[in-house]
C-alpha atoms as a PDB file:
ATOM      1  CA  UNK A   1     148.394 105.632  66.886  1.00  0.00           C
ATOM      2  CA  UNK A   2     145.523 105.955  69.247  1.00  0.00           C
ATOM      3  CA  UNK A   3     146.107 108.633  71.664  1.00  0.00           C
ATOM      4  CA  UNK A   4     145.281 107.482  75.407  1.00  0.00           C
ATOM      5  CA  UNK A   5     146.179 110.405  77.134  1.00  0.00           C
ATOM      6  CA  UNK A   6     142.865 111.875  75.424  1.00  0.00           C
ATOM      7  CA  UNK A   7     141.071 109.740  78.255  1.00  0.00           C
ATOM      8  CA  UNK A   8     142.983 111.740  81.392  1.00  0.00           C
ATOM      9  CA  UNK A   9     141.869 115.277  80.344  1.00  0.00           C
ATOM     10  CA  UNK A  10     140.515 117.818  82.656  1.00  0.00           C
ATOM     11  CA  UNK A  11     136.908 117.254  82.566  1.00  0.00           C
ATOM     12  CA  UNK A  12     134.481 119.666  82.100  1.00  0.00           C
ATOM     13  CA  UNK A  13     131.341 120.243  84.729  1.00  0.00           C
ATOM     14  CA  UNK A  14     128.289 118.537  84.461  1.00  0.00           C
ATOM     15  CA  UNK A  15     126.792 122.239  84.121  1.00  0.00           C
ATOM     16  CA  UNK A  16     129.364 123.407  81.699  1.00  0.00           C
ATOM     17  CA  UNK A  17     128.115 119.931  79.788  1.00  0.00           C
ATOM     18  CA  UNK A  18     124.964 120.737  79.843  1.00  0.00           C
ATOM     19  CA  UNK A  19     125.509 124.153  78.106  1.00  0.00           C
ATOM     20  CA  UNK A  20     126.321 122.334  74.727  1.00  0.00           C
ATOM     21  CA  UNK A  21     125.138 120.027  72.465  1.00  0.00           C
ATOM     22  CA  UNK A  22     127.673 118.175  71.744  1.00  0.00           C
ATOM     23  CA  UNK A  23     127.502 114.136  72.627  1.00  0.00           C
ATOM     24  CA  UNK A  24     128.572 113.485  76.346  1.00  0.00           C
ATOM     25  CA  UNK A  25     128.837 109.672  76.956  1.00  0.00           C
ATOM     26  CA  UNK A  26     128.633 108.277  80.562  1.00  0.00           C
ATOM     27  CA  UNK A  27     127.608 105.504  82.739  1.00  0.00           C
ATOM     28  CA  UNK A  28     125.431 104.187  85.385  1.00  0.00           C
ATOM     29  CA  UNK A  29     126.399 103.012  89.124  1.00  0.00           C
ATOM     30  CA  UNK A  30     123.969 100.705  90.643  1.00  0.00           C
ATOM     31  CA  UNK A  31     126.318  97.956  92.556  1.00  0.00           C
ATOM     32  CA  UNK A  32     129.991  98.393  92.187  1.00  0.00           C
ATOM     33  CA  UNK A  33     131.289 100.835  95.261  1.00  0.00           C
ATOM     34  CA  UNK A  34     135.103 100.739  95.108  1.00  0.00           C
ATOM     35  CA  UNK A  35     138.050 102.594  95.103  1.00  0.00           C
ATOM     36  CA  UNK A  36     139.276 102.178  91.903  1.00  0.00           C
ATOM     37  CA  UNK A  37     135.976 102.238  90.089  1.00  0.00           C
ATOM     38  CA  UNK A  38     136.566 105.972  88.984  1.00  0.00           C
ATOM     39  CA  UNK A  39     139.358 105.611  87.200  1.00  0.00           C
ATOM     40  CA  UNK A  40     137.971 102.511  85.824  1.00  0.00           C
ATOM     41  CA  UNK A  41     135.283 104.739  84.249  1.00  0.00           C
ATOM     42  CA  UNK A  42     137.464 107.521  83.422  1.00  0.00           C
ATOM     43  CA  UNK A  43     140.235 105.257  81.934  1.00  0.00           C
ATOM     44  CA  UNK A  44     137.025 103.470  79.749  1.00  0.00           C
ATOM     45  CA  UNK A  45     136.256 107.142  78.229  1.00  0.00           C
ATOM     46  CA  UNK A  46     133.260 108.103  80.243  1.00  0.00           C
ATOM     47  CA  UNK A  47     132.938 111.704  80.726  1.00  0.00           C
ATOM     48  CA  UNK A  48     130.238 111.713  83.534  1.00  0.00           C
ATOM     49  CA  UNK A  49     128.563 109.148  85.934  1.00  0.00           C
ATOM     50  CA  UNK A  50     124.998 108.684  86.921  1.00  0.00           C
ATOM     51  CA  UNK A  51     125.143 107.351  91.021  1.00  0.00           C
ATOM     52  CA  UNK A  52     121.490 105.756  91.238  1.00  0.00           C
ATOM     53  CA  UNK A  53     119.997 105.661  94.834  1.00  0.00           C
ATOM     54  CA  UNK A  54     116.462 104.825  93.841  1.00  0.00           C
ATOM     55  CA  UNK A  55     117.406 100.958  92.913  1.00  0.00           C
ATOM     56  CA  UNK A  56     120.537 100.290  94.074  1.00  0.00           C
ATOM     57  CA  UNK A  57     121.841  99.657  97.877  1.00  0.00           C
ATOM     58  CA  UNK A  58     124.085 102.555  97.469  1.00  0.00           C
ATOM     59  CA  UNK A  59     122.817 105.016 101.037  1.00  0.00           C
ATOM     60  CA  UNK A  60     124.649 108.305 102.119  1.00  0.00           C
ATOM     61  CA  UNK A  61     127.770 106.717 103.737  1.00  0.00           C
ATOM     62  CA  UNK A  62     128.831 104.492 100.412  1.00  0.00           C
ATOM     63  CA  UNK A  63     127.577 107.712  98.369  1.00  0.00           C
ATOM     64  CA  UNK A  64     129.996 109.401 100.556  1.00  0.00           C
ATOM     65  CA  UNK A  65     132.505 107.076  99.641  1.00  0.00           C
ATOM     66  CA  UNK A  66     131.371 106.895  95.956  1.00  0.00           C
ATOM     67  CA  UNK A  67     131.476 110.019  95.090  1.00  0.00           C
ATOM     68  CA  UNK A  68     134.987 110.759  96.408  1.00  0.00           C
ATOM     69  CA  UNK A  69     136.119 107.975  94.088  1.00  0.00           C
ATOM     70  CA  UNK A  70     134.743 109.772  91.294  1.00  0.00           C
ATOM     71  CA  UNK A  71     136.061 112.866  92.386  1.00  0.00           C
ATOM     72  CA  UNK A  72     139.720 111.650  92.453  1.00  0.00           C
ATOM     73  CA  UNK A  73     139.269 110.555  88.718  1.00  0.00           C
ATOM     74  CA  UNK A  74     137.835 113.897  87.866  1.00  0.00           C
ATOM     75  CA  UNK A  75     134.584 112.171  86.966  1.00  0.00           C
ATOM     76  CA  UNK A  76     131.677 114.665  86.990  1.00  0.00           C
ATOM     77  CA  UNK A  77     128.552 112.864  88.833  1.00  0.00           C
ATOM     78  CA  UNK A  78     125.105 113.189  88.751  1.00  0.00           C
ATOM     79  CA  UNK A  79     123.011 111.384  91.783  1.00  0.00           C
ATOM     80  CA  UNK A  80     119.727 110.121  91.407  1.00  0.00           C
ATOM     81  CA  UNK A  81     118.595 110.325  95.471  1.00  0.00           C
ATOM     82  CA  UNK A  82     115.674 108.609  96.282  1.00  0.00           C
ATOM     83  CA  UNK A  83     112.922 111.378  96.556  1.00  0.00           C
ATOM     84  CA  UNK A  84     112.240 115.228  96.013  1.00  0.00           C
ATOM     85  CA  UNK A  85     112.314 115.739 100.316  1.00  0.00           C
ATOM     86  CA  UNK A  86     114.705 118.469 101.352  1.00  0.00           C
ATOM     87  CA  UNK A  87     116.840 116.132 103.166  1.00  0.00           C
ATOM     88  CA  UNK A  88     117.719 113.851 100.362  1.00  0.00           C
ATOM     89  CA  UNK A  89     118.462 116.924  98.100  1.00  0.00           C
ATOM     90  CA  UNK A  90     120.690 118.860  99.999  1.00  0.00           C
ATOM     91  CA  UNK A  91     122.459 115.811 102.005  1.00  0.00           C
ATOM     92  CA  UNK A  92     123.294 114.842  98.942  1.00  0.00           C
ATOM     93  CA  UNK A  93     124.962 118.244  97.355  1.00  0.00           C
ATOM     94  CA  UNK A  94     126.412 118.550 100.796  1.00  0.00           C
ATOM     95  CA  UNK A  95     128.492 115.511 100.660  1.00  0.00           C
ATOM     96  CA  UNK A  96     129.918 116.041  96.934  1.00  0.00           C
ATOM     97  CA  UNK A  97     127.097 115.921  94.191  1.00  0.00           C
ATOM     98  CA  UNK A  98     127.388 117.632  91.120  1.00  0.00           C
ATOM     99  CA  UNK A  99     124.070 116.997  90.014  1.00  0.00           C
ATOM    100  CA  UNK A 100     120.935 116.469  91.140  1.00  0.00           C
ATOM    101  CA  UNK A 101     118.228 114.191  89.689  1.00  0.00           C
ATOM    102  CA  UNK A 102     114.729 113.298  91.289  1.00  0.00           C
ATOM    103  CA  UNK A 103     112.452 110.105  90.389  1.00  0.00           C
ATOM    104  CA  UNK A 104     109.318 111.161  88.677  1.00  0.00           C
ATOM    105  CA  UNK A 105     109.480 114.302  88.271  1.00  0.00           C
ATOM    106  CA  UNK A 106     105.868 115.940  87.490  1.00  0.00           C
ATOM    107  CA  UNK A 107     105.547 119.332  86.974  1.00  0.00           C
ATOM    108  CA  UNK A 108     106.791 122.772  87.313  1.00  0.00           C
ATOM    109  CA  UNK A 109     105.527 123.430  90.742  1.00  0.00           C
ATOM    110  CA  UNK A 110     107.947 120.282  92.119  1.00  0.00           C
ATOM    111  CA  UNK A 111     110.843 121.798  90.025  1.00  0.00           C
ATOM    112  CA  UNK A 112     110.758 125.037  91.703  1.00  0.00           C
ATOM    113  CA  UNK A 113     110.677 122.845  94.955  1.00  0.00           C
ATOM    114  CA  UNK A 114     113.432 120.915  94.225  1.00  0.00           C
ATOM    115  CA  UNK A 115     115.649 124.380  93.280  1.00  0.00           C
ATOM    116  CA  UNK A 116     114.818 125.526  96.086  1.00  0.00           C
ATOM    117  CA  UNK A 117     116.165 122.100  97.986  1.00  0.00           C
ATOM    118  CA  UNK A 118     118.984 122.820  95.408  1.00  0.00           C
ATOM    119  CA  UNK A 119     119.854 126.210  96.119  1.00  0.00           C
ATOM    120  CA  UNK A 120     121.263 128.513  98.631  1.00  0.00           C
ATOM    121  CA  UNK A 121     119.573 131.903  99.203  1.00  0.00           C
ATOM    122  CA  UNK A 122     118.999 134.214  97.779  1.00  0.00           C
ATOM    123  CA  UNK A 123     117.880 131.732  95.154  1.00  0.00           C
ATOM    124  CA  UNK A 124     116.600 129.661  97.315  1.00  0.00           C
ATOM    125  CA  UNK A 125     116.397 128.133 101.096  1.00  0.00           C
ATOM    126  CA  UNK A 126     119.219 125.149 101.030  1.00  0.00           C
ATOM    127  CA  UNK A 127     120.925 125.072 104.790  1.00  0.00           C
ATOM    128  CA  UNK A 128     124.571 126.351 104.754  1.00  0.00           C
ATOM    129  CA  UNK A 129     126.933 123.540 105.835  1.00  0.00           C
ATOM    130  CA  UNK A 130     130.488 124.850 104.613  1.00  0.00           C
ATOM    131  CA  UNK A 131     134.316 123.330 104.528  1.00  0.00           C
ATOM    132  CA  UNK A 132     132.574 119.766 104.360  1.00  0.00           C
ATOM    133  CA  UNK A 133     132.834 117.410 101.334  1.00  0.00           C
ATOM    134  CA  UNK A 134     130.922 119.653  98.813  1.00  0.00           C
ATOM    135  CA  UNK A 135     133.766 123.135  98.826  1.00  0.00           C
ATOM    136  CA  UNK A 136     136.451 120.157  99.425  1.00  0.00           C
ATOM    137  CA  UNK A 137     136.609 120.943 102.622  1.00  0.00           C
ATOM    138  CA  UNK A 138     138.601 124.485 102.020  1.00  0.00           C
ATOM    139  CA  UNK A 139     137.898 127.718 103.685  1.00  0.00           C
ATOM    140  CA  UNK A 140     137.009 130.651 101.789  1.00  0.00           C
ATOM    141  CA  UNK A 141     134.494 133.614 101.808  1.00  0.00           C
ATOM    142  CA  UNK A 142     131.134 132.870 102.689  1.00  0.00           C
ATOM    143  CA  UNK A 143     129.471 134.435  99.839  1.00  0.00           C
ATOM    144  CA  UNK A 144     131.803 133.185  97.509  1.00  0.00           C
ATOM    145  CA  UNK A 145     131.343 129.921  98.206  1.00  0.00           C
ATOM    146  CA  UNK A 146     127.447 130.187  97.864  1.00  0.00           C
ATOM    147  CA  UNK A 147     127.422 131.867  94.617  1.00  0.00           C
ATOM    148  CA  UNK A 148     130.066 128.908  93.417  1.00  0.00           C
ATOM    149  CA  UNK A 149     127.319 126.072  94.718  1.00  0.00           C
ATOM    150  CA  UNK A 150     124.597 128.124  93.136  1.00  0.00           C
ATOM    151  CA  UNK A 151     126.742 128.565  89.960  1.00  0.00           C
ATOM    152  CA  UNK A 152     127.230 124.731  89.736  1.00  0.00           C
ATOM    153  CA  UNK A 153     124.758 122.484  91.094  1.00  0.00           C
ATOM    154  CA  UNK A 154     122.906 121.166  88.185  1.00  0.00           C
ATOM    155  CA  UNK A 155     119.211 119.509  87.978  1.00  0.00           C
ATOM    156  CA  UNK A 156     118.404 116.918  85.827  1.00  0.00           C
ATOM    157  CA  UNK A 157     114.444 116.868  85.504  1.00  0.00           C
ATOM    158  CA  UNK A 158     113.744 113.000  84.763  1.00  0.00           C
ATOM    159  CA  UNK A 159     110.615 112.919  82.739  1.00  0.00           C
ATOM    160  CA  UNK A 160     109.433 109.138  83.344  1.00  0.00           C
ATOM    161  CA  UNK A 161     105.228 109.686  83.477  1.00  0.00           C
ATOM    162  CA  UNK A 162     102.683 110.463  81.990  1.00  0.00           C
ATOM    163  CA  UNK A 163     102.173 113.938  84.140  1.00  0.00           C
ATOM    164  CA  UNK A 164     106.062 114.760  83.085  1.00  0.00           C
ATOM    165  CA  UNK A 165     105.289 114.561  79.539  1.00  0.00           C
ATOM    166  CA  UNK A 166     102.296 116.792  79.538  1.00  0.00           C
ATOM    167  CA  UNK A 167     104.070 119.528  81.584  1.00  0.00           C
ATOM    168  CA  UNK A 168     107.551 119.330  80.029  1.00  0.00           C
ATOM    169  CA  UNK A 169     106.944 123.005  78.190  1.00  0.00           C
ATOM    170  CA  UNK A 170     106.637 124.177  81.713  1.00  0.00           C
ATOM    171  CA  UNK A 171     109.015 122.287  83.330  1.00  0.00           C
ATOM    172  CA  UNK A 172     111.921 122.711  80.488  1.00  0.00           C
ATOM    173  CA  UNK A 173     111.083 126.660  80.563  1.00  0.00           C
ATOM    174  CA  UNK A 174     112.061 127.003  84.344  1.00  0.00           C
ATOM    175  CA  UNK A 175     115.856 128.587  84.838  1.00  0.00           C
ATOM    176  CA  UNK A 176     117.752 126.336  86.927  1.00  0.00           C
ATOM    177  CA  UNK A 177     116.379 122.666  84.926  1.00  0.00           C
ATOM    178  CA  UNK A 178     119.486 121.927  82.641  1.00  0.00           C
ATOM    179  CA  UNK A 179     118.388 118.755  81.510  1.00  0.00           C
ATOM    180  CA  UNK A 180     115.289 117.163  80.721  1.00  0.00           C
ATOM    181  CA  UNK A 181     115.980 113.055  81.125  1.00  0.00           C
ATOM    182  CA  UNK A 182     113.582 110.546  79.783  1.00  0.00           C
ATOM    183  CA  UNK A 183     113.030 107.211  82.190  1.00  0.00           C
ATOM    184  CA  UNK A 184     112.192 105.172  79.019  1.00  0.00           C
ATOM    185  CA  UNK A 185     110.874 102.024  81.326  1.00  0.00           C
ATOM    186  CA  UNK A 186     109.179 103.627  83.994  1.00  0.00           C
ATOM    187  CA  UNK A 187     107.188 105.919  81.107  1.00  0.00           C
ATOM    188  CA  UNK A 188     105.887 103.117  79.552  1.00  0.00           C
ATOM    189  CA  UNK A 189     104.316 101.923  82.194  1.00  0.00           C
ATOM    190  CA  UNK A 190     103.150 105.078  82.950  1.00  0.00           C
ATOM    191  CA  UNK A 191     101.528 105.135  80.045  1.00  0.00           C
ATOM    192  CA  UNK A 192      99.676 101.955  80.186  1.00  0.00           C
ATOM    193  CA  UNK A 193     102.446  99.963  77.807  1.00  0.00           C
ATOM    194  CA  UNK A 194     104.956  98.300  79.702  1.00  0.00           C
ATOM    195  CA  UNK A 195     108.360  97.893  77.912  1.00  0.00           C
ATOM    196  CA  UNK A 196     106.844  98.755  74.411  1.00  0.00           C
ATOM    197  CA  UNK A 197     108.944 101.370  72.807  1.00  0.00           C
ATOM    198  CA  UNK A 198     107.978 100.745  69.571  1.00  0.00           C
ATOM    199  CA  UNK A 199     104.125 101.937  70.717  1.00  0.00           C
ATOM    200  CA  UNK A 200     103.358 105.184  69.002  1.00  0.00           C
ATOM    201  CA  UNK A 201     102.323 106.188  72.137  1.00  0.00           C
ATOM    202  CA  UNK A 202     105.786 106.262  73.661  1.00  0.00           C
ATOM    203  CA  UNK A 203     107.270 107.412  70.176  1.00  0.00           C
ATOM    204  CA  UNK A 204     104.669 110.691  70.782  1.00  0.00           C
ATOM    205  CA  UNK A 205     105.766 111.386  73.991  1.00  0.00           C
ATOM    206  CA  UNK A 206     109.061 111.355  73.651  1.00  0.00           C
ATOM    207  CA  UNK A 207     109.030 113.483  70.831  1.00  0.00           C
ATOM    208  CA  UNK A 208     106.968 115.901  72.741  1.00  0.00           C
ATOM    209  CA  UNK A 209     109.836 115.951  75.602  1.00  0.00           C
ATOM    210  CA  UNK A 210     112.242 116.460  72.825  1.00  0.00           C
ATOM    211  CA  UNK A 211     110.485 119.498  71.578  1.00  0.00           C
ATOM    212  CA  UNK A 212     110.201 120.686  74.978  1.00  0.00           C
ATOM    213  CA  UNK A 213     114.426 120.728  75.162  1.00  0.00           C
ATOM    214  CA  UNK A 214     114.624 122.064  72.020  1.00  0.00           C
ATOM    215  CA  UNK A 215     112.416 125.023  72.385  1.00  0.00           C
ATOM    216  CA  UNK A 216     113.778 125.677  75.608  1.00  0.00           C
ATOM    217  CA  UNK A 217     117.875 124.533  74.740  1.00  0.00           C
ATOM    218  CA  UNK A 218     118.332 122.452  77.677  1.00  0.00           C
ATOM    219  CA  UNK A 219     120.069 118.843  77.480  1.00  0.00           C
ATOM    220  CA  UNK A 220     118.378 115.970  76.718  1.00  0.00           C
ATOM    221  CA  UNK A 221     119.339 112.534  78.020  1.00  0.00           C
ATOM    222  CA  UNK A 222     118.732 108.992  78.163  1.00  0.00           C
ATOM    223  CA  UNK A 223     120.432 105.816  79.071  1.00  0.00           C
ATOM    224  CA  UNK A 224     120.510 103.128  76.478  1.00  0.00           C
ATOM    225  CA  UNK A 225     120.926  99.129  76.267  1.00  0.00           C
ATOM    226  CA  UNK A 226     123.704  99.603  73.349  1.00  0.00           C
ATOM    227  CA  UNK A 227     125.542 101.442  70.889  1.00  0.00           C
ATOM    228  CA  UNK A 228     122.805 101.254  67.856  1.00  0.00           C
ATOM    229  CA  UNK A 229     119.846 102.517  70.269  1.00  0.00           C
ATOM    230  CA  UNK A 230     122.706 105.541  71.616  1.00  0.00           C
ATOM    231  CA  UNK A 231     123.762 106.569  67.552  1.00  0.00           C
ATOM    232  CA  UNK A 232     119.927 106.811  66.933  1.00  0.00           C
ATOM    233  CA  UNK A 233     119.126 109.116  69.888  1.00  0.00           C
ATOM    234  CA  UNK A 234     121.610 111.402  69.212  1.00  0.00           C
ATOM    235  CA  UNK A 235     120.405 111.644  65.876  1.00  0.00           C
ATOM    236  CA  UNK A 236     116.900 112.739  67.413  1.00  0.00           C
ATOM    237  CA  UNK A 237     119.297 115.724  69.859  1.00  0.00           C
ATOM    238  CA  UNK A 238     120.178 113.415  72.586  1.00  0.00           C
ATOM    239  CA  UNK A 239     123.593 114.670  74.321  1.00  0.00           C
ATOM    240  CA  UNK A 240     123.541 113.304  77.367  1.00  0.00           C
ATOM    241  CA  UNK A 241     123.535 109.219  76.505  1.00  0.00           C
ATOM    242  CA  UNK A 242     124.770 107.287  79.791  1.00  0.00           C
ATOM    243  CA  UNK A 243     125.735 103.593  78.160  1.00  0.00           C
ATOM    244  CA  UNK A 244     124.328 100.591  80.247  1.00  0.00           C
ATOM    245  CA  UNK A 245     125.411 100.123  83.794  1.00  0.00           C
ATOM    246  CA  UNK A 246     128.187  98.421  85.878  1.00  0.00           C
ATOM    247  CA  UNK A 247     126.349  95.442  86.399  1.00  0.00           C
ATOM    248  CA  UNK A 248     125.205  94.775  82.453  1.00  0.00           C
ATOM    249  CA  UNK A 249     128.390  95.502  81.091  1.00  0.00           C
ATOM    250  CA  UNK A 250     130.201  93.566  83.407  1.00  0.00           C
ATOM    251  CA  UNK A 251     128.055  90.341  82.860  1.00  0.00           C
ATOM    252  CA  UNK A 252     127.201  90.833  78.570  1.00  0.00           C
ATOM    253  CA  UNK A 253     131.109  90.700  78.965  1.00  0.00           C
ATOM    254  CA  UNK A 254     131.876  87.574  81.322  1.00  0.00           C
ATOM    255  CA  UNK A 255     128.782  85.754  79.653  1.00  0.00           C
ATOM    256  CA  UNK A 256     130.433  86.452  76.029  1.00  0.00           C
ATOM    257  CA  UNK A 257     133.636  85.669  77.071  1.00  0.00           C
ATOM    258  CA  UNK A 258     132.640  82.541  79.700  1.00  0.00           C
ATOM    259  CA  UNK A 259     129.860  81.407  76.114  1.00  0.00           C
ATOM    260  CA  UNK A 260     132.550  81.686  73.539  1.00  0.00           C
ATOM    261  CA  UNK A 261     135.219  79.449  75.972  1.00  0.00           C
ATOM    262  CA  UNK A 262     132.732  76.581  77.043  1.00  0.00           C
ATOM    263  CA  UNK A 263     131.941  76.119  72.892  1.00  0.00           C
ATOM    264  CA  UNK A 264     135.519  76.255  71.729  1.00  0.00           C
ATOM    265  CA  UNK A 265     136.511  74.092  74.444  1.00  0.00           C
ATOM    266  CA  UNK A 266     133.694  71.745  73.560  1.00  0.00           C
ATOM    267  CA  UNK A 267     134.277  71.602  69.892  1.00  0.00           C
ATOM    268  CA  UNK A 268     137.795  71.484  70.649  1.00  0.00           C
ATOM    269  CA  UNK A 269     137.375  67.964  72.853  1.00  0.00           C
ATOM    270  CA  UNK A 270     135.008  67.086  69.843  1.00  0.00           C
ATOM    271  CA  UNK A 271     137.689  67.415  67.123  1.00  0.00           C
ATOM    272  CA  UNK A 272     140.285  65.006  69.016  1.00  0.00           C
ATOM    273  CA  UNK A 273     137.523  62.460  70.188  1.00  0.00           C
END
């Protein structure tokens, strides 16, 4: 008998994921912000959430909101906020992020940048703001509590151009990157090859990136369309593999469902004709 209560463990931290290699399967949020949609997630089997800003509607107040949702379902979430400024960085670890990931990232130089967005001193220069959403609102030591942010705030470098792929030695060897991310769309076009990811092109930077992990042993990630593309990325050392998004699974499944109705109900009005 299939064992549900598998699906309501503790969860681990995105940071203590992104010490192993072991397959960690998540999600994306572009549309849905609702109560229950963290316990949808968790009750599905995801183990971590990817919050986009950079597409979606989704600003600080619904974040806010979003992020306390996933936070009730003990739902470890990365953010995606919509650029590397300080502000968008550190509002967004202030108000509950686990994770931090930045649109096109480029180099090394804008890594140690964003760390230093990321981090409190003495590793770095992010403003103090305590017993607000990020410590849960508790009170506590000062130090303690910066150490504890410093400890888990994790960055997820998302390698999506052309200028990410050539510097992802240097940006994977930088202490405080835990995961190197590819943008598969936004690299092809980078690239000069919109949407082809059978180009060898694409197929040699990627493989570059993947290197770049490996030599390093940071994460790698990727979202994928579907369940063959996800199998064969792990197989190349993927272990971060967030599944489609709220607003593609939600329609493949009401257009195969609303499809395979219409046609039976069809052939069924044919049969007694």
């Amino acid at each position: 008998m299939h064992d549900e209560t598998a699906r309501f463990t503790v969860a681990q931290t995105l940071k203590e994921m992104t010490q192993t290699r072991r397959p960690k399967i998540g999600t994306m949020l572009v549309e849905f912000d609702t109560p229950g949609i963290g316990q949808i997630m968790k009750a599905a089997g995801c183990e971590f959430v990817f919050v986009d800003m950079e597409h979606s509607g989704f600003g600080y107040e619904s974040l806010k909101r979003t992020l306390r949702y996933t936070q009730a379902a003990e739902l470890p979430t990365l953010v995606r906020v919509p650029s590397n400024r300080y502000d968008h960085i550190a509002r967004g670890l202030d108000i509950g992020a686990e994770g931090i990931m930045i649109p096109m990232v480029g180099s090394a130089e804008e890594c140690r940048h964003i760390l230093d967005c990321m981090k409190y001193a003495p590793q770095g220069n992010r403003g103090v703001a305590l017993q607000v959403a990020h410590d849960r609102y508790a009170p506590g030591p000062v130090m303690r509590k910066l150490r504890a942010a410093n400890r888990a705030t994790t960055f997820f470098a998302l390698i999506e151009t052309a200028e990410g792929v050539e510097n992802a030695h240097a940006i994977a060897a930088i202490k405080g990157v835990d995961c190197l991310w590819i943008g598969h769309f936004d690299l092809t076009c980078s690239l000069g090859i919109p949407g082809e990811f059978g180009d060898p092109r694409f197929n040699k930077a990627v493989q570059k990136v993947i290197r770049a992990a490996k030599k390093h042993d940071k994460s790698l990630a990727r979202m994928v369309p579907d369940v063959a593309t996800g199998l064969a990325l792990n197989k190349q050392g993927f272990d971060f593999i967030a599944y489609s998004g709220d607003i593609w699974v939600y329609q493949a499944a009401l257009h195969a469902g609303v499809d395979e109705l219409r046609r039976k109900c069809k052939t069924r009005r044919a049969r007694s004709a």
